[in-house]
C-alpha atoms as a PDB file:
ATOM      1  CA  UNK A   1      13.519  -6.480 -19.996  1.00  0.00           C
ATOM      2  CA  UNK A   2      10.999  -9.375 -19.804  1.00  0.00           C
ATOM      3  CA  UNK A   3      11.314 -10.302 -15.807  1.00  0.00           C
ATOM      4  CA  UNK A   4      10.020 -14.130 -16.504  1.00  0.00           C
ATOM      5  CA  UNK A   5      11.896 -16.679 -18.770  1.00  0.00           C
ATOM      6  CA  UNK A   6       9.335 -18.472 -19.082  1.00  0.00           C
ATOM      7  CA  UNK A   7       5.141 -17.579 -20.039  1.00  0.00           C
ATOM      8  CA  UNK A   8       3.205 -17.821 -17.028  1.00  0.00           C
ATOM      9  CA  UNK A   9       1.569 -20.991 -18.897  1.00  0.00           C
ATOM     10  CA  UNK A  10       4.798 -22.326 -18.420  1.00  0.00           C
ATOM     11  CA  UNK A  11       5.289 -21.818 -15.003  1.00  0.00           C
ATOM     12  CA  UNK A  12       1.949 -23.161 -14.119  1.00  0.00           C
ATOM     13  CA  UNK A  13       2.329 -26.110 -15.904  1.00  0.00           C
ATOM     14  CA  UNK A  14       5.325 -26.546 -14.195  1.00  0.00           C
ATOM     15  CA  UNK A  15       3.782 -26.419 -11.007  1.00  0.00           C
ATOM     16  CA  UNK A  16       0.910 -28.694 -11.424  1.00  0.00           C
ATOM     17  CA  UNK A  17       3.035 -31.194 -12.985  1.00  0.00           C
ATOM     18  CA  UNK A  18       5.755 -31.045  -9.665  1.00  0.00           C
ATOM     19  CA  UNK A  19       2.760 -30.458  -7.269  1.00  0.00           C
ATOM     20  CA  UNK A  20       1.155 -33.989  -8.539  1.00  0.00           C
ATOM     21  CA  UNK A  21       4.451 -35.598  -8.258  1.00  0.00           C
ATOM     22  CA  UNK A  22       5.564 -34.807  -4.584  1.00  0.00           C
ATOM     23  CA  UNK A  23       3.635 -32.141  -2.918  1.00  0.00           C
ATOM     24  CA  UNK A  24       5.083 -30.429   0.257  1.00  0.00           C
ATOM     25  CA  UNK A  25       3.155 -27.866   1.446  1.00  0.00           C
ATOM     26  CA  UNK A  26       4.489 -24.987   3.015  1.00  0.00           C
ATOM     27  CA  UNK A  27       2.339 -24.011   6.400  1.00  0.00           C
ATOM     28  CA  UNK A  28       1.239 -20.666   4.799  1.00  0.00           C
ATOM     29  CA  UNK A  29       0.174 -19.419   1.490  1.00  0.00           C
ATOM     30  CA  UNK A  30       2.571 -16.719  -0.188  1.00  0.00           C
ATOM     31  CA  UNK A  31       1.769 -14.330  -3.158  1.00  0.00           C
ATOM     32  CA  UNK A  32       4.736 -13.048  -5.554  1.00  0.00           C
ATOM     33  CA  UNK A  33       4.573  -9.390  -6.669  1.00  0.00           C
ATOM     34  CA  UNK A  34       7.053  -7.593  -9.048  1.00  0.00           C
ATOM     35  CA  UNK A  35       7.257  -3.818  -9.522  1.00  0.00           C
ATOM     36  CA  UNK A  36       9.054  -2.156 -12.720  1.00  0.00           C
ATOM     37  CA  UNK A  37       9.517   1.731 -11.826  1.00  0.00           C
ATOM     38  CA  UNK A  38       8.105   4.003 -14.534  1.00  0.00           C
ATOM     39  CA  UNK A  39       7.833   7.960 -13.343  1.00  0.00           C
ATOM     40  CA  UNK A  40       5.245   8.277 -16.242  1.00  0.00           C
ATOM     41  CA  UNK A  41       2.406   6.189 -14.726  1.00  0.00           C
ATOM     42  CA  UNK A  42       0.773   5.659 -11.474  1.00  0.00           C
ATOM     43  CA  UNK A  43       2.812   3.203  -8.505  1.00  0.00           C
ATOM     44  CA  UNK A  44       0.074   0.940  -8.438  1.00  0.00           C
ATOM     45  CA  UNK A  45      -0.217   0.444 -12.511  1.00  0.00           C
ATOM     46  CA  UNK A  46       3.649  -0.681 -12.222  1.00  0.00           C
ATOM     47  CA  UNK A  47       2.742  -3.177  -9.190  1.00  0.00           C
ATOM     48  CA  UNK A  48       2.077  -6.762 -10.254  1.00  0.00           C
ATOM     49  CA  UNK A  49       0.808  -9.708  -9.203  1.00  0.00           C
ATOM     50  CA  UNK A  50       2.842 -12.766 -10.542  1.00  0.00           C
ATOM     51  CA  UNK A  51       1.963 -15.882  -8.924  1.00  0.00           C
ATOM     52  CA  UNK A  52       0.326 -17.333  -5.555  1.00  0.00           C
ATOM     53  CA  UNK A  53       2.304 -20.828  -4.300  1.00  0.00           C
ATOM     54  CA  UNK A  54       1.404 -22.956  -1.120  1.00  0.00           C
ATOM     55  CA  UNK A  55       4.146 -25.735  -1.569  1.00  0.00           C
ATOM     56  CA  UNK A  56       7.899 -26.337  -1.371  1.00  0.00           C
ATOM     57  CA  UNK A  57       7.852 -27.310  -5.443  1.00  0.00           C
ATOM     58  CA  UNK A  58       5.737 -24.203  -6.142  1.00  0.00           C
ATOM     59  CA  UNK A  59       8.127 -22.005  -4.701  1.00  0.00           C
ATOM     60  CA  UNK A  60      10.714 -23.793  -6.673  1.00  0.00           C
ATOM     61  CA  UNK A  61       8.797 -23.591 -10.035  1.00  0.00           C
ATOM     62  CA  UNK A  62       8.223 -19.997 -10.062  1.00  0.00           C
ATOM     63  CA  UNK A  63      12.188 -19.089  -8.631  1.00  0.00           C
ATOM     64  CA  UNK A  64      13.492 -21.278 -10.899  1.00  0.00           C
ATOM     65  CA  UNK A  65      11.774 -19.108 -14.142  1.00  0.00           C
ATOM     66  CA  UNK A  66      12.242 -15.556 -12.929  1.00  0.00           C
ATOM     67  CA  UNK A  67      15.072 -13.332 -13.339  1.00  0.00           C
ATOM     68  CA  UNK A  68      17.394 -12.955  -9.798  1.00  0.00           C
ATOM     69  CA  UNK A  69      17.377  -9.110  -8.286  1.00  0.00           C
ATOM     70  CA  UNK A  70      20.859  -9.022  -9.683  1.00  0.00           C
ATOM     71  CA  UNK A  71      19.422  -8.801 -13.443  1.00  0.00           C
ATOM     72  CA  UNK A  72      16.449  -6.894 -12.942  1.00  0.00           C
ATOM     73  CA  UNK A  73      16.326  -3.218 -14.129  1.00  0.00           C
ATOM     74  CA  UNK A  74      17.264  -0.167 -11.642  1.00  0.00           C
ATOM     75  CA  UNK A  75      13.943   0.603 -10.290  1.00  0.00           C
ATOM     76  CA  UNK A  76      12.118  -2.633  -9.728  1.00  0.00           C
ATOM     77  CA  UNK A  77      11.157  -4.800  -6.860  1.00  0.00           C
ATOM     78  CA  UNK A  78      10.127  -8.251  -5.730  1.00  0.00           C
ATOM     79  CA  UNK A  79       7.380  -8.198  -3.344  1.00  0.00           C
ATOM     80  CA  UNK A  80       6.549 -11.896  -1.512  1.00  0.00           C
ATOM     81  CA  UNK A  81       3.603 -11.554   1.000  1.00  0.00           C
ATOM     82  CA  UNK A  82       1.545 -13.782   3.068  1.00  0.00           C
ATOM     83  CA  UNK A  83      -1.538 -14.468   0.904  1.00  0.00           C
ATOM     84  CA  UNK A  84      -4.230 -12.001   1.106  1.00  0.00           C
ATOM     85  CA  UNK A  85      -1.689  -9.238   2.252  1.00  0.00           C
ATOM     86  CA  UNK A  86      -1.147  -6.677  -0.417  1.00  0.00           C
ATOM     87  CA  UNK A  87       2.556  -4.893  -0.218  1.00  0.00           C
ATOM     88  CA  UNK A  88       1.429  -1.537   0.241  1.00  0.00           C
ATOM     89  CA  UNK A  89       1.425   0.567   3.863  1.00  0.00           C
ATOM     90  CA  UNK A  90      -2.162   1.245   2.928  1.00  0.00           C
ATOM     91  CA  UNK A  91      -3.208  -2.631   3.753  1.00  0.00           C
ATOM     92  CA  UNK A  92      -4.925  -3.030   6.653  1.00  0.00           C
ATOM     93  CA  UNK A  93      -2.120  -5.550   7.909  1.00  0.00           C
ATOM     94  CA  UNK A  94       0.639  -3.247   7.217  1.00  0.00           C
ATOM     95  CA  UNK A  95      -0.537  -0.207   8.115  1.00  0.00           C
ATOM     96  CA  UNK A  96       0.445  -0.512  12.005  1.00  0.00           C
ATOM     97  CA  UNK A  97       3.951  -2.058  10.745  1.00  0.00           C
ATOM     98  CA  UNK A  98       7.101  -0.946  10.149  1.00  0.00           C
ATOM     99  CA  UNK A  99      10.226  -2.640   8.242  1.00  0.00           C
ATOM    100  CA  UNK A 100      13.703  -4.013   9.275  1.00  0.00           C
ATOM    101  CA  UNK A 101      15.948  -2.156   6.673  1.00  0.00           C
ATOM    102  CA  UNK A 102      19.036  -4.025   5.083  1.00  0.00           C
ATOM    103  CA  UNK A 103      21.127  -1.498   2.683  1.00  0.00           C
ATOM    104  CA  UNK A 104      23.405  -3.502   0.395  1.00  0.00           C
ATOM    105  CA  UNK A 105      26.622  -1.496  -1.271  1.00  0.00           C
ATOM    106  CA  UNK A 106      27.025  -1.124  -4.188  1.00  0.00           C
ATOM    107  CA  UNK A 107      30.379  -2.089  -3.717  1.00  0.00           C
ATOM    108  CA  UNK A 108      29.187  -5.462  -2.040  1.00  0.00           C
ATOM    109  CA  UNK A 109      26.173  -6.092  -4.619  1.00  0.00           C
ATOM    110  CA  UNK A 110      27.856  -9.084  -6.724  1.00  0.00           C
ATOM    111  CA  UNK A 111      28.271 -10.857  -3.918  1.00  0.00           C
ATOM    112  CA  UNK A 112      25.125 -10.264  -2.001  1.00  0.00           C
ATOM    113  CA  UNK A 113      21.871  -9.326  -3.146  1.00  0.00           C
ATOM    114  CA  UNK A 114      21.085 -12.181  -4.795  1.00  0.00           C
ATOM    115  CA  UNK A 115      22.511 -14.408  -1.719  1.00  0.00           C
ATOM    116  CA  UNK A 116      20.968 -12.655   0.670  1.00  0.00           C
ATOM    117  CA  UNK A 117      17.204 -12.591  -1.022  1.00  0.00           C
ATOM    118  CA  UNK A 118      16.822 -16.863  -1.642  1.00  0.00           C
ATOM    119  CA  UNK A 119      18.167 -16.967   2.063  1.00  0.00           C
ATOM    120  CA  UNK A 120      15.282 -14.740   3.227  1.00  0.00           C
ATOM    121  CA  UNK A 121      12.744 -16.403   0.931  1.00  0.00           C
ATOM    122  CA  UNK A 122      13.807 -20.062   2.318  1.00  0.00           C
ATOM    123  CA  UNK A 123      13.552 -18.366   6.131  1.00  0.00           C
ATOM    124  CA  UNK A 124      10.230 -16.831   5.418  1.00  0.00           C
ATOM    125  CA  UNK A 125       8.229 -20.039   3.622  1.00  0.00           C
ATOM    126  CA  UNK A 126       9.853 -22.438   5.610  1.00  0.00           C
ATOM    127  CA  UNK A 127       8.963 -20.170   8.980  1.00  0.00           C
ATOM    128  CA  UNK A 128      12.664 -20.608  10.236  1.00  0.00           C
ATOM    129  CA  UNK A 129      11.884 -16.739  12.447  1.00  0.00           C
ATOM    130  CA  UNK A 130      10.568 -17.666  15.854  1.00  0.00           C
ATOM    131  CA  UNK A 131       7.835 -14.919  15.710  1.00  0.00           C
ATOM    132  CA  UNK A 132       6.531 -15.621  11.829  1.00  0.00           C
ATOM    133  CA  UNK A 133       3.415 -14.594  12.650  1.00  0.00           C
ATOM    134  CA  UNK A 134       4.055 -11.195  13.154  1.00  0.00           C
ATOM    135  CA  UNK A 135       5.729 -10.990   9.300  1.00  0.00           C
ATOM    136  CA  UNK A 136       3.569  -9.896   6.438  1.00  0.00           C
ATOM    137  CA  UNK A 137       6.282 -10.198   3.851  1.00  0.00           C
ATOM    138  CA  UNK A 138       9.529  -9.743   2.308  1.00  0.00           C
ATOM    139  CA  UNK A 139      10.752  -6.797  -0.250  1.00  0.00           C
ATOM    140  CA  UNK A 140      13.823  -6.722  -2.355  1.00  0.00           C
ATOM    141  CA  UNK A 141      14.342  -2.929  -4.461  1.00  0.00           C
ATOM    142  CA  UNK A 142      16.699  -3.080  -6.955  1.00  0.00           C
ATOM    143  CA  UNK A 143      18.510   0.822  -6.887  1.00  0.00           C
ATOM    144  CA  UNK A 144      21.620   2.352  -8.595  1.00  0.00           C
ATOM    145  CA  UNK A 145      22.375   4.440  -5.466  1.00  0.00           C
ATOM    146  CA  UNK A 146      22.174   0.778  -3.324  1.00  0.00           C
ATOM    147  CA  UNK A 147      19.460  -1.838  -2.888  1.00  0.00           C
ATOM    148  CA  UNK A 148      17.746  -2.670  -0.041  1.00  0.00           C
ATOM    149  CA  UNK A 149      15.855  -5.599   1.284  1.00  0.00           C
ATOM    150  CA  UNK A 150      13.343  -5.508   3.962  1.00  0.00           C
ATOM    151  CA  UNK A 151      11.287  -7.540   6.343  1.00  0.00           C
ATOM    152  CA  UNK A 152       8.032  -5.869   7.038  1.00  0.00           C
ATOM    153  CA  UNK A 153       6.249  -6.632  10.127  1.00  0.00           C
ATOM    154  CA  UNK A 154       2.932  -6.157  11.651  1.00  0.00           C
ATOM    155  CA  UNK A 155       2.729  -3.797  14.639  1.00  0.00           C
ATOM    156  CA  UNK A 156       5.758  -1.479  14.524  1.00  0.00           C
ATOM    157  CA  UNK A 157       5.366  -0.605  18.214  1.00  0.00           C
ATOM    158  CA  UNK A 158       5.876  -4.651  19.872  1.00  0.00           C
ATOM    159  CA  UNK A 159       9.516  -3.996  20.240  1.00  0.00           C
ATOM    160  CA  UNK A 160      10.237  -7.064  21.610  1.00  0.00           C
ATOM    161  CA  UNK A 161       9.066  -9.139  19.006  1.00  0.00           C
ATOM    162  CA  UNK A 162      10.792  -6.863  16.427  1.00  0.00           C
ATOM    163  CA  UNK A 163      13.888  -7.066  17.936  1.00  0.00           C
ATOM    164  CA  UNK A 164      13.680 -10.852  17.959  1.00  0.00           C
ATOM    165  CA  UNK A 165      13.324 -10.898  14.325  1.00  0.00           C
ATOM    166  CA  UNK A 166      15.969  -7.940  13.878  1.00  0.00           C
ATOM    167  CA  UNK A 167      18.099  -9.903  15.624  1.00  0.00           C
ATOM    168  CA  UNK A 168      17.502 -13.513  13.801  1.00  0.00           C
ATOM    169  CA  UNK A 169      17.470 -11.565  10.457  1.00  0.00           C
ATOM    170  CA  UNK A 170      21.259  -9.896  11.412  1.00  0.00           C
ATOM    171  CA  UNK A 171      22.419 -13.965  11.974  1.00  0.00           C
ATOM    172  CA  UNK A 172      20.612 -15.630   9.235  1.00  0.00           C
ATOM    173  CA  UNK A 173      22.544 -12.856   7.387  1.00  0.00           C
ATOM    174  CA  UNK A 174      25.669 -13.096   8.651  1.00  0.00           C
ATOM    175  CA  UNK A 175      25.560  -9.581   8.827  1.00  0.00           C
ATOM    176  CA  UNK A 176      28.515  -7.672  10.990  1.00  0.00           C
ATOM    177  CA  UNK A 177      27.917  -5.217  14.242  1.00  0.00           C
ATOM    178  CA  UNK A 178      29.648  -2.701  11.917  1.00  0.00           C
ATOM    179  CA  UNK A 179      26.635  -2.810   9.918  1.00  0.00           C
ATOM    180  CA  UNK A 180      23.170  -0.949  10.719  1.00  0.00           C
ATOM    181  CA  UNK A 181      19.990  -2.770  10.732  1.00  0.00           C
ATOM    182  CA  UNK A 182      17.194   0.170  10.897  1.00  0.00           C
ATOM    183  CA  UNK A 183      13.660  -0.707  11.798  1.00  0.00           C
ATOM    184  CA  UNK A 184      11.565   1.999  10.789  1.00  0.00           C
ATOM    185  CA  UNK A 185       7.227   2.455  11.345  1.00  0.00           C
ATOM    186  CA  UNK A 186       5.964   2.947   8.187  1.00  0.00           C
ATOM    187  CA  UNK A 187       3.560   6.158   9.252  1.00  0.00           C
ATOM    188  CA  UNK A 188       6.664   8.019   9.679  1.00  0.00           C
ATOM    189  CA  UNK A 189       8.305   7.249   6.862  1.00  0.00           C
ATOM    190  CA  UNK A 190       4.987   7.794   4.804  1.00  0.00           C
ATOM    191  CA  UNK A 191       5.021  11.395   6.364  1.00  0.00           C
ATOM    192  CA  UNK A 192       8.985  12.375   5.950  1.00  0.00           C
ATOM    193  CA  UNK A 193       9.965  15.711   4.290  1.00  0.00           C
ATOM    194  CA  UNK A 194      13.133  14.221   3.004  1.00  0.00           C
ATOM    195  CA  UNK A 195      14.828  11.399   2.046  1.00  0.00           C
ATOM    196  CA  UNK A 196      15.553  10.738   5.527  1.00  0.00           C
ATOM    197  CA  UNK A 197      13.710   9.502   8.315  1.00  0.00           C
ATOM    198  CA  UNK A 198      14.768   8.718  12.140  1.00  0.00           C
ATOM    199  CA  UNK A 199      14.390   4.811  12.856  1.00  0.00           C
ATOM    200  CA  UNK A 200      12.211   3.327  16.097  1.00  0.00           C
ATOM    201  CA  UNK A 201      15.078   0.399  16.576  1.00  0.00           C
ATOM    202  CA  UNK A 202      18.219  -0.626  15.316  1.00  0.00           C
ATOM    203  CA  UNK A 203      20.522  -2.900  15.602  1.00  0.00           C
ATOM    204  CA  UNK A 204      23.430  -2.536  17.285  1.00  0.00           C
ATOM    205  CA  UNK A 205      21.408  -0.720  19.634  1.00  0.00           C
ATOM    206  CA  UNK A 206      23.731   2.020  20.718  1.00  0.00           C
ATOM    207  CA  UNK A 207      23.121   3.604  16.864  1.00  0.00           C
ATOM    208  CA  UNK A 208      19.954   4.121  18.884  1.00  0.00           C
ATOM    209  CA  UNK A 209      18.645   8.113  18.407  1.00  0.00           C
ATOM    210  CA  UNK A 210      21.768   8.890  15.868  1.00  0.00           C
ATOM    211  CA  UNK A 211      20.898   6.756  13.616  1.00  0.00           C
ATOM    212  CA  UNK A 212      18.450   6.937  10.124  1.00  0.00           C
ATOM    213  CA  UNK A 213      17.044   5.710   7.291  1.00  0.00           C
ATOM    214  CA  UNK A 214      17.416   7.039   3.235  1.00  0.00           C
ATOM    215  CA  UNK A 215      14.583   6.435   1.894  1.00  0.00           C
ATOM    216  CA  UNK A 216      14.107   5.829  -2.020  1.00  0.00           C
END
C-alpha cells in the first residue's frame, strides 16, 4: 500500500505554492515520520522520514495527501515530532521520557482513531497543552489486536507536569473515567520481560499500582 496519494514533488509543490499565498506559521517546527512493520528487516530501515512543516498550510498540505491511520496497513505508524527530535527512546530528548498511553478498541476503531489523531495533531502544532514544552511528539500505531496513540513527553519523573497533560489529553479526548489513561517511563518498558509493563501514573488515579500497560 503506497501511504502518500500524492509524489512527494507534489506535496512540496503544494506547500510552496500555499506557503507564498498566506503563510501562518506555527510557533514550532514539526517533522512527519511513517513506519511500515516488516519482521524481515531492521526497525530503523522501516522508519521514515516524510516531511518537515513550520506553518498552518504546511501541515494542511502534507495531511491533506497522506492516507488517515484508518487505511494504513496493520503494523505501521505515524510519528510527528518536534523538529530535531527523532521518535526513538534512544534520542537524547526522549530517553528520560515516558508516554501517556491511549488504547482504542477495536470495537470503537471506525469511530475513533482517525478522530482522535487530527484532534491531537491540531492540539500539538497549535500548542493548545499548557505545558507544550515538555512534549517531544505524538505517535499513532496502527494494530489488529487494538491501536494506540500516545503523547510522549520529556522527563517521565515531573509528575506534575505529566499529569497536567494526562489530564488535558483525557478532555481534549472526551475520553470517559471508565477508561485508563497509562503513563508509562520508557526505560521500563524498554527493559520488560513481557508484553506487560506496570505504569508510573494513570488516570483515574485510583487504577494507581493495579493497573498496566500491553505493550506491542
Amino acid at each position: 500500500m503506497e501511504i502518500l496519494e500524492a509524489t512527494p514533488k507534489m506535496v512540496e509543490e503544494q506547500m510552496e505554492f500555499t506557503v507564498e499565498k498566506q503563510p501562518h506559521p506555527l510557533q514550532r517546527s514539526f517533522t512527519m515520520w511513517y513506519l511500515r512493520g516488516d519482521r524481515t528487516r531492521e526497525w530503523l530501515d522501516c522508519l521514515k522520514q516524510l516531511v518537515a512543516f513550520n506553518t498552518v498550510e504546511g501541515f494542511w498540505a502534507i495531511y491533506n495527501h497522506i492516507l488517515p491511520p484508518s487505511r494504513l496497513d496493520f503494523g505501521s505508524d505515524y510519528y510527528v515530532f518536534r523538529k530535531g527530535i527523532k521518535p526513538m527512546w534512544e534520542d537524547d530528548n526522549n530517553a528520560k521520557g515516558g508516554r501517556w498511553l491511549i488504547s482504542i478498541d477495536r470495537t470503537k476503531r471506525s469511530a475513533r482513531l482517525d478522530a482522535f489523531w487530527i484532534e491531537l495533531l491540531i492540539a500539538l502544532i497549535g500548542e493548545q497543552f499548557e505545558d507544550s514544552e515538555h512534549i517531544c511528539g505524538i505517535v499513532v500505531n496502527c494494530r489488529h489486536k487494538g491501536d494506540k496513540i500516545s503523547v510522549w513527553t520529556r522527563d517521565a519523573e515531573k509528575d506534575d507536569i505529566n499529569l497536567r497533560i494526562g489530564m488535558q489529553l483525557k478532555k481534549l479526548m472526551d475520553i470517559p473515567d471508565s477508561e485508563q489513561l497509562l503513563y508509562v517511563v520508557h526505560k521500563v518498558a524498554a527493559v520488560r520481560s513481557g508484553s506487560m509493563v506496570k505504569p508510573r501514573l494513570s488516570i483515574p488515579r485510583q487504577l494507581g499500582s493495579e493497573s498496566s500497560s500491553q505493550m506491542e
